[in-house]
Protein backbone atom coordinates (compact mmCIF):
# COMPACT_ATOMS: atom_id res chain seq x y z
CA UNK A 1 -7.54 38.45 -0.25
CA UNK A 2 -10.81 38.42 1.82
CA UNK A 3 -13.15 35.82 1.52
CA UNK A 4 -16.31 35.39 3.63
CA UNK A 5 -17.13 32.20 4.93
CA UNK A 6 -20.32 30.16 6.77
CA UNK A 7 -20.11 27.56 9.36
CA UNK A 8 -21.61 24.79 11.20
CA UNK A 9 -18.79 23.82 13.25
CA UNK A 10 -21.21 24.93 16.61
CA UNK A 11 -18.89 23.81 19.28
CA UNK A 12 -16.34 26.53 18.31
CA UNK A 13 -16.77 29.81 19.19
CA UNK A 14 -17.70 33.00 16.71
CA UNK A 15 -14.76 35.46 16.21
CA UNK A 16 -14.62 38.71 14.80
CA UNK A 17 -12.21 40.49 12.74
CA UNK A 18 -9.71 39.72 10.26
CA UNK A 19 -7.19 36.86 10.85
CA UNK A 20 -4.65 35.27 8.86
CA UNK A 21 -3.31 31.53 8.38
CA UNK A 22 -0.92 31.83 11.61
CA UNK A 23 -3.96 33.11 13.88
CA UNK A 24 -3.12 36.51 13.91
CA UNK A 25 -5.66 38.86 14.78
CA UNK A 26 -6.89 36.53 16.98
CA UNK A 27 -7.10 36.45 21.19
CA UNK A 28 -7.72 34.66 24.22
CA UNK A 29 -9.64 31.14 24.08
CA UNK A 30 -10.87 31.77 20.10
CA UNK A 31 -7.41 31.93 18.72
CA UNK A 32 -6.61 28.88 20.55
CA UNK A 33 -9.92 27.24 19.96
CA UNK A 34 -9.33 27.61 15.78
CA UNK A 35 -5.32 28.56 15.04
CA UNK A 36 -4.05 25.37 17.30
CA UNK A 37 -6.62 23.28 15.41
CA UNK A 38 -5.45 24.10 11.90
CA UNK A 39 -9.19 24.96 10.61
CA UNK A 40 -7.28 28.27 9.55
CA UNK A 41 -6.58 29.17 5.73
CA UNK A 42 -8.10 25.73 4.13
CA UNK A 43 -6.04 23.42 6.12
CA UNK A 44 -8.92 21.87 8.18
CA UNK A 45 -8.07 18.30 9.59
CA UNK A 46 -4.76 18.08 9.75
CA UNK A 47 -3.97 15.61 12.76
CA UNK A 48 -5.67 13.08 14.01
CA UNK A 49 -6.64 14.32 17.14
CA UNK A 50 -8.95 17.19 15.25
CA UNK A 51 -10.37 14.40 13.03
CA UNK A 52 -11.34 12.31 15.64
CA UNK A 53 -13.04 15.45 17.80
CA UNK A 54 -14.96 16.10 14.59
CA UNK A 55 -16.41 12.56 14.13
CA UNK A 56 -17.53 13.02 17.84
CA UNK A 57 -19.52 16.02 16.61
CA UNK A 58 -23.40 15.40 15.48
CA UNK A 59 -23.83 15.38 12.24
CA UNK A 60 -25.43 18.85 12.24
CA UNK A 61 -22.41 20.72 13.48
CA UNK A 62 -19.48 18.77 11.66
CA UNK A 63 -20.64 19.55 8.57
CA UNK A 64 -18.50 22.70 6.78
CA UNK A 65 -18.71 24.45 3.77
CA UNK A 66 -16.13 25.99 1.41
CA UNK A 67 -15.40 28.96 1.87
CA UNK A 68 -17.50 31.48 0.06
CA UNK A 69 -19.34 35.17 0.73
CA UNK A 70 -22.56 34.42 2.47
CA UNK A 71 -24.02 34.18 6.07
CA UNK A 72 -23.68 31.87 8.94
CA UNK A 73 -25.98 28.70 8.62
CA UNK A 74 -25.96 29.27 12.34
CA UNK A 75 -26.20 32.71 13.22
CA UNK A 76 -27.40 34.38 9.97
CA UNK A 77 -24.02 36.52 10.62
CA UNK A 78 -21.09 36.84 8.16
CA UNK A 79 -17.35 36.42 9.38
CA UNK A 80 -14.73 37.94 7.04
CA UNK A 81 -11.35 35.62 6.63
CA UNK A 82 -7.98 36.53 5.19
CA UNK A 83 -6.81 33.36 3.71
CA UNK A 84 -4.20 32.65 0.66
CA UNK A 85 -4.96 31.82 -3.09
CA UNK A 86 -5.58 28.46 -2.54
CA UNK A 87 -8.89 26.36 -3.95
CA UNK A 88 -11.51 26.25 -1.56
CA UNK A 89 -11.69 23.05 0.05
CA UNK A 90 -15.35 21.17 -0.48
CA UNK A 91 -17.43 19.11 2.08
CA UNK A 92 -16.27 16.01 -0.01
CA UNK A 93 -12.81 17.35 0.39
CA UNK A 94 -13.25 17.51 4.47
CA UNK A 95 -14.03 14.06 4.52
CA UNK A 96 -11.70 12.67 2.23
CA UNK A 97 -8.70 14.38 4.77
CA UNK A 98 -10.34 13.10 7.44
CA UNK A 99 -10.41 9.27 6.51
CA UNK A 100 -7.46 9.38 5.08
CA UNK A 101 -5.61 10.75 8.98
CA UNK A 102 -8.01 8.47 10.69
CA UNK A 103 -7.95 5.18 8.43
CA UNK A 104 -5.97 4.99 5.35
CA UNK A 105 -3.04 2.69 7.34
CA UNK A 106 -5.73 0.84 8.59
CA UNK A 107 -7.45 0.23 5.24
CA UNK A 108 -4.01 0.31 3.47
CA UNK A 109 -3.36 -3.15 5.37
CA UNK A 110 -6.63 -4.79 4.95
CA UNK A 111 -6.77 -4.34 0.99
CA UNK A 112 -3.12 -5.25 0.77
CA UNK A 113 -3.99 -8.24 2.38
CA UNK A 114 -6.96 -9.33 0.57
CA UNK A 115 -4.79 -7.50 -2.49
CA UNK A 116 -2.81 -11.32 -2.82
CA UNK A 117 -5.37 -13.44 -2.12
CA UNK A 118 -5.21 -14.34 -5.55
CA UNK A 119 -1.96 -15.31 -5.22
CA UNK A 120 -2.53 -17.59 -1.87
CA UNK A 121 -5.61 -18.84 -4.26
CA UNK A 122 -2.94 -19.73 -7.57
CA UNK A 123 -0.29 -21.71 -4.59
CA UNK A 124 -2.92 -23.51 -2.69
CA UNK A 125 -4.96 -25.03 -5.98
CA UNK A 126 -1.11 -27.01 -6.50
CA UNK A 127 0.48 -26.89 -2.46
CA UNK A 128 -0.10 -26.51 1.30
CA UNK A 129 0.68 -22.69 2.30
CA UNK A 130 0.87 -22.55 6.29
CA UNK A 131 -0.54 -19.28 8.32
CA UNK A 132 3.17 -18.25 8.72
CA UNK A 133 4.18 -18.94 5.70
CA UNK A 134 1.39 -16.54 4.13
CA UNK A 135 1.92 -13.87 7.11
CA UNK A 136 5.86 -13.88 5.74
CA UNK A 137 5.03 -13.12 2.01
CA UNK A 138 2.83 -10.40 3.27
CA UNK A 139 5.58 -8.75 5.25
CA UNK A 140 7.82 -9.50 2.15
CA UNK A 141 5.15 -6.89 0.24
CA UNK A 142 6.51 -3.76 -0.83
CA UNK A 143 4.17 -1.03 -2.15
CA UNK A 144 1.16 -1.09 -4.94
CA UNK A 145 1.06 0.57 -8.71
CA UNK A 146 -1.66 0.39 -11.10
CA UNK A 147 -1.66 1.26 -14.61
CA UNK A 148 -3.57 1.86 -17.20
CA UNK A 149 -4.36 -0.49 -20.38
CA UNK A 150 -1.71 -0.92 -23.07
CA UNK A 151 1.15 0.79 -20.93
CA UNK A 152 4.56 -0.94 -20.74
CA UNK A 153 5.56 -1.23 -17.10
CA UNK A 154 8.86 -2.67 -17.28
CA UNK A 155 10.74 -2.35 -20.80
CA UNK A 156 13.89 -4.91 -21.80
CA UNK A 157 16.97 -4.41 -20.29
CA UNK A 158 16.21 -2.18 -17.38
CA UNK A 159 18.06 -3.05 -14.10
CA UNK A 160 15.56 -4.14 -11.84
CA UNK A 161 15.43 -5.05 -7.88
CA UNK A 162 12.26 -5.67 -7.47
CA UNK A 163 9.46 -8.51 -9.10
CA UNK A 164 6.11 -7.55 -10.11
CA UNK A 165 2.57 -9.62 -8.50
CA UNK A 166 0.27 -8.93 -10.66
CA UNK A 167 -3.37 -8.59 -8.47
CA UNK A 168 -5.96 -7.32 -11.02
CA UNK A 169 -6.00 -7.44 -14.92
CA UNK A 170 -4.41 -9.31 -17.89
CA UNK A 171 -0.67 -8.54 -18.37
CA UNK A 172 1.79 -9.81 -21.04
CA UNK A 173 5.12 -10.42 -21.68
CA UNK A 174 6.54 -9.33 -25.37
CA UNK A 175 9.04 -9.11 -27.23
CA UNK A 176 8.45 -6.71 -30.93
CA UNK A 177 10.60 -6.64 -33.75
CA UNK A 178 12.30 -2.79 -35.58
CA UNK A 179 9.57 -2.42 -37.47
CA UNK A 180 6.73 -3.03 -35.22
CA UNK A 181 5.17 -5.95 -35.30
CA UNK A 182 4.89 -7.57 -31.63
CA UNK A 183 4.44 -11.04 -30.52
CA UNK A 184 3.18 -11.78 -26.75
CA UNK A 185 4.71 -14.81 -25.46
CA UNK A 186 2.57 -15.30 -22.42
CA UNK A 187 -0.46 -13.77 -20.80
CA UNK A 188 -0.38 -13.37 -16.89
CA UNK A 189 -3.68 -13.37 -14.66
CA UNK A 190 -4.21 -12.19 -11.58
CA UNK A 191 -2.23 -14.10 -8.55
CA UNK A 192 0.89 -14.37 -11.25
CA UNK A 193 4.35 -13.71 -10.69
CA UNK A 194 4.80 -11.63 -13.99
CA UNK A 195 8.81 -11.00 -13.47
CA UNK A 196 9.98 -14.29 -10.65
CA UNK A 197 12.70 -14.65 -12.81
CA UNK A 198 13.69 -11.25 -12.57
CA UNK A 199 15.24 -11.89 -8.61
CA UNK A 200 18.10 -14.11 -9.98
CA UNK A 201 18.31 -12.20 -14.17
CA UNK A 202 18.56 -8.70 -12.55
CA UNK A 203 16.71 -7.40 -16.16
CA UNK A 204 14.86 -9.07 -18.62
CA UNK A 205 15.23 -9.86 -22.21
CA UNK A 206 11.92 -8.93 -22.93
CA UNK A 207 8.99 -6.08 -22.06
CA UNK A 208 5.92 -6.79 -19.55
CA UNK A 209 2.62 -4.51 -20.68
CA UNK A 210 -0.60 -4.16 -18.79
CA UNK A 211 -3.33 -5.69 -21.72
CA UNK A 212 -6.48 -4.22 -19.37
CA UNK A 213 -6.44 -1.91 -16.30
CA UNK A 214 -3.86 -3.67 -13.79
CA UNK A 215 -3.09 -2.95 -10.47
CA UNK A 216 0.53 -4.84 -9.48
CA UNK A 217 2.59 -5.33 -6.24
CA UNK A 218 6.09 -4.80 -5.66
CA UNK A 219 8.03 -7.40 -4.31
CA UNK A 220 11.88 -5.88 -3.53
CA UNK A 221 14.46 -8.51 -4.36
CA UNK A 222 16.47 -7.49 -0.56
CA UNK A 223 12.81 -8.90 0.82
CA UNK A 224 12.92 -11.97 -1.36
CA UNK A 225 16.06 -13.01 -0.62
CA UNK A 226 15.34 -12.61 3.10
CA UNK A 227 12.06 -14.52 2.61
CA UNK A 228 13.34 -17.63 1.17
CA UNK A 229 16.55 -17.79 3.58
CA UNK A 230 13.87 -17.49 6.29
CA UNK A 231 11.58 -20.18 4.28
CA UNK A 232 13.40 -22.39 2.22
CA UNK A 233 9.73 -24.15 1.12
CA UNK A 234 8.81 -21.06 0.36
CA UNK A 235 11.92 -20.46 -2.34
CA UNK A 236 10.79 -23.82 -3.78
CA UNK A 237 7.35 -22.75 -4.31
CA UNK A 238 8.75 -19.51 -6.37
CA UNK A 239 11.05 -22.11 -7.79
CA UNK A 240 8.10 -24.49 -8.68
CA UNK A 241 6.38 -20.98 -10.27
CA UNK A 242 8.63 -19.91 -12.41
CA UNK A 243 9.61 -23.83 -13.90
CA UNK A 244 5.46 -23.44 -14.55
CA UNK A 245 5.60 -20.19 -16.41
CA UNK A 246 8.44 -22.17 -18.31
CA UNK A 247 5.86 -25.06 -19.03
CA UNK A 248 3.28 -22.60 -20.44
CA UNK A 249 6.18 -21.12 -22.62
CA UNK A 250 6.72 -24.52 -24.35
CA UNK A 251 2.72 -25.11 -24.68
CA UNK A 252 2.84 -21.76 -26.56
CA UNK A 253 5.75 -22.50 -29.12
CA UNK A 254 3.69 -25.65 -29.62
CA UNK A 255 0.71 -23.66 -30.18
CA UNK A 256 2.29 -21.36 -32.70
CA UNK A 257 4.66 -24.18 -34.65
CA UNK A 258 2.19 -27.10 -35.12
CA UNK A 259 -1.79 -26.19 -34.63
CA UNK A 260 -3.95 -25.21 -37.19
CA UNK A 261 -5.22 -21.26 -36.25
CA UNK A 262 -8.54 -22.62 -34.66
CA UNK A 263 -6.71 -25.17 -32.76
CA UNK A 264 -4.40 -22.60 -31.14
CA UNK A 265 -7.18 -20.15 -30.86
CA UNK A 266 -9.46 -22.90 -28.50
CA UNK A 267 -6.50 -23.92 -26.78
CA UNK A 268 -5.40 -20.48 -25.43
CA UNK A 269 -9.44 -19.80 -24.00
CA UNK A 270 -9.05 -23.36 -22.51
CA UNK A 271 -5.87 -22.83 -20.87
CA UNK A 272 -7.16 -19.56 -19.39
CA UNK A 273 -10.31 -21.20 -18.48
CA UNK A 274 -8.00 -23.43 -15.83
CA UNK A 275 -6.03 -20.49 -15.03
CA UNK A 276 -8.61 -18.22 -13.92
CA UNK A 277 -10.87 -20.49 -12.25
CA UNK A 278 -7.70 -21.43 -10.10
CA UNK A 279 -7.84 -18.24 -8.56
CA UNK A 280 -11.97 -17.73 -8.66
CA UNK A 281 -12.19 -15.83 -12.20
CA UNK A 282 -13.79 -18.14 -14.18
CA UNK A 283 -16.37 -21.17 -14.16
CA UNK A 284 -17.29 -23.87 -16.73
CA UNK A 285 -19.56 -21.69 -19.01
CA UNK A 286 -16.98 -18.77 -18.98
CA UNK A 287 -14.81 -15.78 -17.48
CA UNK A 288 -14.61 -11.84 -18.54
CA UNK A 289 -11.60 -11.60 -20.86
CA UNK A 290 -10.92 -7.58 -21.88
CA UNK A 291 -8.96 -8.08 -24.59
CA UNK A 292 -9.30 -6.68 -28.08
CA UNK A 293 -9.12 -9.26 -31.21
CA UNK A 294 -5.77 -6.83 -31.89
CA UNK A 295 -4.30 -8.48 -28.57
CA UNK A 296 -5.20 -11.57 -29.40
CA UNK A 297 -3.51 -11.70 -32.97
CA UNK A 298 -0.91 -11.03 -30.95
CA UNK A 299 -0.66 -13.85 -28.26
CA UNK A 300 -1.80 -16.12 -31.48
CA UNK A 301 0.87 -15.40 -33.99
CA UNK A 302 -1.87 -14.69 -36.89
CA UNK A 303 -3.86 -11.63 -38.41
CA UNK A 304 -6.62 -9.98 -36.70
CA UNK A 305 -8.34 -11.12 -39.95
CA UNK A 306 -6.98 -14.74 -39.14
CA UNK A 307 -8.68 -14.03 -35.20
CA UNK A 308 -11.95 -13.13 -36.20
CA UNK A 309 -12.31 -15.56 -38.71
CA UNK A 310 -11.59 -18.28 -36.44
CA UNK A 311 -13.81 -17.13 -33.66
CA UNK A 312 -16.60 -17.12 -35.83
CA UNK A 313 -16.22 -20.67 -37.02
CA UNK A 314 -15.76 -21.89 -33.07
CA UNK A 315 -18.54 -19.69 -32.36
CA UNK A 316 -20.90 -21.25 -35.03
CA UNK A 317 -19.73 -24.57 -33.99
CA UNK A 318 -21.92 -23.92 -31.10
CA UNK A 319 -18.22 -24.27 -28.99
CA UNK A 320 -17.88 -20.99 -28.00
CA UNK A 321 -18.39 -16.62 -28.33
CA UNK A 322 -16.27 -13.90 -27.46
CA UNK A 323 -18.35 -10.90 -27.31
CA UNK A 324 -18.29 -7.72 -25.46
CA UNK A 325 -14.79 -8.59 -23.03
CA UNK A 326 -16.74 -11.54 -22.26
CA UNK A 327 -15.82 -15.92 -23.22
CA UNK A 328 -19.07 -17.54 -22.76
CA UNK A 329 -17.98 -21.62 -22.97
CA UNK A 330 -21.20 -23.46 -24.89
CA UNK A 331 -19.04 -26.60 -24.87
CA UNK A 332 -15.66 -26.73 -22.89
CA UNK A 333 -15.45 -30.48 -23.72
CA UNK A 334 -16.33 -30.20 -27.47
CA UNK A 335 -13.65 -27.13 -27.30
CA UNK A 336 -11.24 -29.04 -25.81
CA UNK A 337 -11.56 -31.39 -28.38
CA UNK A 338 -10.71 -28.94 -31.06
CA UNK A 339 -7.95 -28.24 -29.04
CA UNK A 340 -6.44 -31.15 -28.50
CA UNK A 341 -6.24 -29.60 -25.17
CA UNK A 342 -4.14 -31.90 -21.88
CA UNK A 343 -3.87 -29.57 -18.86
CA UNK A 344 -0.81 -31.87 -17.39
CA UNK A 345 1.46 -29.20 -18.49
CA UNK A 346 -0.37 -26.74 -16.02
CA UNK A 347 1.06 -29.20 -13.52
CA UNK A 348 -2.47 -28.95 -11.38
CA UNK A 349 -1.58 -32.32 -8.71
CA UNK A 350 2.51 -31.99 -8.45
CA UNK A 351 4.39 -34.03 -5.83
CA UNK A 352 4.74 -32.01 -2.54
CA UNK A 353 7.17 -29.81 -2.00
């Protein structure tokens, strides 16, 4: 196929004739000038080296078009190319290749670092975390995932070997009944272990869903185990965490046995009021909370009927709304109140460890 193309790259020189993807066709300094840059047949940018030669470029001349049947920018001349059925590559394109040979480890280390700052955030509101021992749970990190709301990310029963951070988003854990019906037995914010448990159970006995766009690390269990051999504080820490998560569990069952639907309904938004503001995702008068009245019906034990009925009467008890993904907190005290809400089970001044 022949396509004609225009360019701005001025510091090579012009060629004539018809060439193909390997250079062929081409001779002396041009063929070496183009072919050993891999410019040919839409594969522009390949190594570093070329990247970094076209960032030295002015602006003017390191800026190339897609291929397409017109004349030179430059010259006003047009230069026929043989090149294969493939897309043509955009400007946009260019530059994405580029930054990702020049920078993406680079950048792939600094947002996996700030990625568990969250985490760092949730240990150090209860515990002393050292330099080292942070710089260790980073190099414990295994790779990133991020899914999409409502998607189940690990289901009951599959073998796992690794645990799940969760960095961004609302996740729960669930377990559903045959004929549908679902009940979420804890919500995890960001800088939560969703799985800990997971490193000794090798499965779990019930399913872990994303509730809002999530983005999740990967902790393998072969790096966990090394960490807290290395670190013994460090394995009671992540023993300290998941004894928490156990904490929360018995608040719940409370929740759902004993209070009255507006009770347990104020006493989940002031839990997560404590929760999130640990790790800087919430203050007094509120925090954004993406979750549908469906979802909440569901970490509540009651109707979505039940829900909405119960934020209205909080909300016209001046205590609180929940409008548009966001919990705007008129009266944490009053709501508190209604709650009947003691944060000692959230374990916020423990001994050290």
């Amino acid at each position: 196929m022949m396509r004609r193309v225009e360019t701005r790259f001025g510091g090579l020189r012009k060629l004539s004739g018809v060439y193909g993807p390997d250079g062929s066709g081409l001779s002396g300094s041009g063929k070496s000038s183009i072919a050993s840059k891999g410019i040919l047949d839409n594969t522009w940018f390949q190594s570093a080296k070329v990247a970094k030669s076209w960032f030295k470029l002015s602006p003017s001349r390191r800026t190339i078009p897609p291929p397409f049947a017109g004349s030179s920018a430059v010259s006003g001349e047009t230069w026929p190319v043989r090149t294969r059925n493939t897309a043509p590559i955009v400007i946009d394109d260019v530059r994405r290749r580029v930054s990702n040979v020049l920078f993406s480890r680079r950048l792939d280390a600094t947002s996996r670092h700030r990625m568990i700052e969250s985490h760092f955030a949730r240990i150090r509101a209860r515990h002393a975390l050292s330099t080292e021992e942070e710089s260790a749970i980073r190099d414990a990190m295994g790779p990133s995932r991020a899914f999409d709301a409502h998607h189940t990310f690990i289901e009951a029963g599959t073998p796992l070997n690794v645990s799940v951070l969760l960095v961004e988003g609302i996740a729960g854990r669930y377990k559903d009944l045959s004929d549908g019906r679902r009940q979420i037995t804890e919500l995890h914010v960001p800088g939560d272990f969703a799985d800990l448990h997971s490193f000794t159970l090798k499965q779990l006995d019930h399913n872990l869903i994303s509730l809002t766009p999530c983005r999740v690390v990967l902790f393998p269990h072969s790096n966990l185990t090394e960490l807290t051999e290395r670190y013994p504080r460090i394995g009671r820490l992540y023993w300290f965490a998941t004894n928490l998560d156990a904490a929360i569990h018995r608040e719940w069952v409370l929740s759902m046995g004993r209070r009255t639907a507006i009770a347990r309904t104020a006493h989940l938004f002031c839990e997560l009021q404590v929760r999130l503001s640990l790790v800087g995702r919430a203050e007094a008068d509120g925090f954004d909370f993406k979750l549908s009245q469906v979802d909440l019906s569901e970490c509540l034990g009651l109707t979505d009927v039940h829900v909405n009925r119960s934020l209205r009467r909080l909300r016209e008890a001046g205590l609180m709304t929940f409008r548009g993904g966001r919990v705007t907190l008129h009266d944490l005290d009053g709501l508190r109140e209604v709650a009947e809400f003691d944060p000692s089970y959230l374990y916020l001044a423990p001994h050290p460890l």
